[in-house]
C-alpha atoms as a PDB file:
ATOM      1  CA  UNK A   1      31.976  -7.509 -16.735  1.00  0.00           C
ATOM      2  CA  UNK A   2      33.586  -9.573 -19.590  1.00  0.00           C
ATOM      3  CA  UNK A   3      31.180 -12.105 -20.376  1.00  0.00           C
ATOM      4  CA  UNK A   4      28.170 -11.053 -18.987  1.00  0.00           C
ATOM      5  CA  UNK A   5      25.124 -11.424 -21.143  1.00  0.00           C
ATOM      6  CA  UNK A   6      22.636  -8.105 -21.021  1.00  0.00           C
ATOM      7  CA  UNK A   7      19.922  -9.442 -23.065  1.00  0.00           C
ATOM      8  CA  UNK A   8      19.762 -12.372 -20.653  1.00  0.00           C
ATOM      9  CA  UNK A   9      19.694  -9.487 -17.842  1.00  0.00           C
ATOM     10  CA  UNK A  10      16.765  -8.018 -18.828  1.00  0.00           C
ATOM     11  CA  UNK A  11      14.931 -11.060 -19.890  1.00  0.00           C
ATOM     12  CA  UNK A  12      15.139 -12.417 -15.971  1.00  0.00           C
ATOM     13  CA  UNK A  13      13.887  -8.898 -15.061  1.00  0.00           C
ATOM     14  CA  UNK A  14      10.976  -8.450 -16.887  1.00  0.00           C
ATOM     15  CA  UNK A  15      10.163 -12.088 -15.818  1.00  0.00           C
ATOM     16  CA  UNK A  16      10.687 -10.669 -12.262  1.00  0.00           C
ATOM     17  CA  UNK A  17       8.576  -7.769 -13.181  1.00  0.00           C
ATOM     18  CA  UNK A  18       5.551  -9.863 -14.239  1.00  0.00           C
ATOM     19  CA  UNK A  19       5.932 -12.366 -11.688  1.00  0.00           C
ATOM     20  CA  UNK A  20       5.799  -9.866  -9.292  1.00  0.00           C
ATOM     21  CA  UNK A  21       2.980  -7.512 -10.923  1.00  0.00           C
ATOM     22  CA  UNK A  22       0.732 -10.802 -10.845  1.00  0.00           C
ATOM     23  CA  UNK A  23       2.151 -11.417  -7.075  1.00  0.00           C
ATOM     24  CA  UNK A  24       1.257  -7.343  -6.165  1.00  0.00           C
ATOM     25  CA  UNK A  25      -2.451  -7.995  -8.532  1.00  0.00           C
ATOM     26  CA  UNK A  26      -3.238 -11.038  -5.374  1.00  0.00           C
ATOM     27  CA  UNK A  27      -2.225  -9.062  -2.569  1.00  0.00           C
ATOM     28  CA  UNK A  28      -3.878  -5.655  -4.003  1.00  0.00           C
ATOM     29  CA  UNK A  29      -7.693  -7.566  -4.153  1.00  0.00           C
ATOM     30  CA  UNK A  30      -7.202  -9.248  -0.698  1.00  0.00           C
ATOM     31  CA  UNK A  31      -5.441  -5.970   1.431  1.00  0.00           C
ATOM     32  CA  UNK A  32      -6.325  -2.841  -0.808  1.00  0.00           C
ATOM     33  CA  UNK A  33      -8.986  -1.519  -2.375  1.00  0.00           C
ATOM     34  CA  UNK A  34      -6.486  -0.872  -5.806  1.00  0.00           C
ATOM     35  CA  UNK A  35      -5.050  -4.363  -7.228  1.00  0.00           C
ATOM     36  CA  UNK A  36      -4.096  -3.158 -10.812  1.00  0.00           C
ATOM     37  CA  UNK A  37      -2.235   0.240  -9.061  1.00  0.00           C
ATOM     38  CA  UNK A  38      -0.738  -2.310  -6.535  1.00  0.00           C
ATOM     39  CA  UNK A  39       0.141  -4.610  -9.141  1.00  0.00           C
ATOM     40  CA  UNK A  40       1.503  -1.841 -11.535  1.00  0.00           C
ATOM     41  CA  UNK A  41       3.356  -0.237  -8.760  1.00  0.00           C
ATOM     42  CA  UNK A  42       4.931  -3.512  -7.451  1.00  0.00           C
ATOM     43  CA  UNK A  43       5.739  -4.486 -11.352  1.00  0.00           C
ATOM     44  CA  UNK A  44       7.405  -1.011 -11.526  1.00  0.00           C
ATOM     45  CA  UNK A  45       9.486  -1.302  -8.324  1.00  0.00           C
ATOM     46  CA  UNK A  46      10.831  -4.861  -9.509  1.00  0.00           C
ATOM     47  CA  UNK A  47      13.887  -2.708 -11.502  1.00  0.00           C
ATOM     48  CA  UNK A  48      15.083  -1.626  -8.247  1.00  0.00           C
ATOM     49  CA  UNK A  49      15.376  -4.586  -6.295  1.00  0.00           C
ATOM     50  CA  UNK A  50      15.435  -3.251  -2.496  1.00  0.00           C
ATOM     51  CA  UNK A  51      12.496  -1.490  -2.984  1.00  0.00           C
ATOM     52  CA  UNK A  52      10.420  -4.489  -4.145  1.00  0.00           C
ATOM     53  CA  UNK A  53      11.179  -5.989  -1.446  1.00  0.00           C
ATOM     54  CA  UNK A  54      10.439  -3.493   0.816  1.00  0.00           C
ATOM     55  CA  UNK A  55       6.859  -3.312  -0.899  1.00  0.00           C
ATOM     56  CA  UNK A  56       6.025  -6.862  -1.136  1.00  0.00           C
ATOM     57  CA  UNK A  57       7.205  -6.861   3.124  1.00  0.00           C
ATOM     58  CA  UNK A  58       5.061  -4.173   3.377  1.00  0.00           C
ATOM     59  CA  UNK A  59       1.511  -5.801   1.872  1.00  0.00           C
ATOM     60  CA  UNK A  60       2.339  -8.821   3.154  1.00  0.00           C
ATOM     61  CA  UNK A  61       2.558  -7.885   6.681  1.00  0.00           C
ATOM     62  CA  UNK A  62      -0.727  -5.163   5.886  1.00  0.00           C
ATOM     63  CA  UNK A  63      -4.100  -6.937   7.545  1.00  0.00           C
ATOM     64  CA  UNK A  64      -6.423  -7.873   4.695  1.00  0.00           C
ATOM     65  CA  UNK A  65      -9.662  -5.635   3.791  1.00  0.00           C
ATOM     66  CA  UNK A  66     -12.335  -8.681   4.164  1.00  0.00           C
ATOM     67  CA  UNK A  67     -10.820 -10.504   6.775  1.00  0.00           C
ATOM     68  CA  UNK A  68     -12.289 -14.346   6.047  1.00  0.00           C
ATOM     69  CA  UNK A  69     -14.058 -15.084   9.283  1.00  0.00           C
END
């Protein structure tokens, strides 16, 4: 691990982190009735990879509230 920057580490996660809280804010107002605990809770889940992307597969593939139509 020679070499390997940890301040640059953490700066691409939080950018993950608020990339994905603003992704998880979209999705919560068009499939749940929650988009800042969807948001939050997707932020959150960004430290442990596998498990954002098991939540983002998740409210992607949930069928919105308001369906337009």
């Amino acid at each position: 691990m020679a070499g390997v920057n940890i301040s640059l580490i953490l700066q691409w996660l939080v950018l993950a982190a608020v990339i994905l809280a603003v992704v998880g804010f979209v999705l919560g107002k068009r499939k749940t009735g929650k988009p800042v605990l969807t948001a939050l809770s997707l932020g959150i889940s960004a430290f442990v990879p596998i498990v954002a992307v098991v939540y983002l597969i998740f409210l992607l593939n949930k069928p919105d509230i308001n369906p337009a139509g």
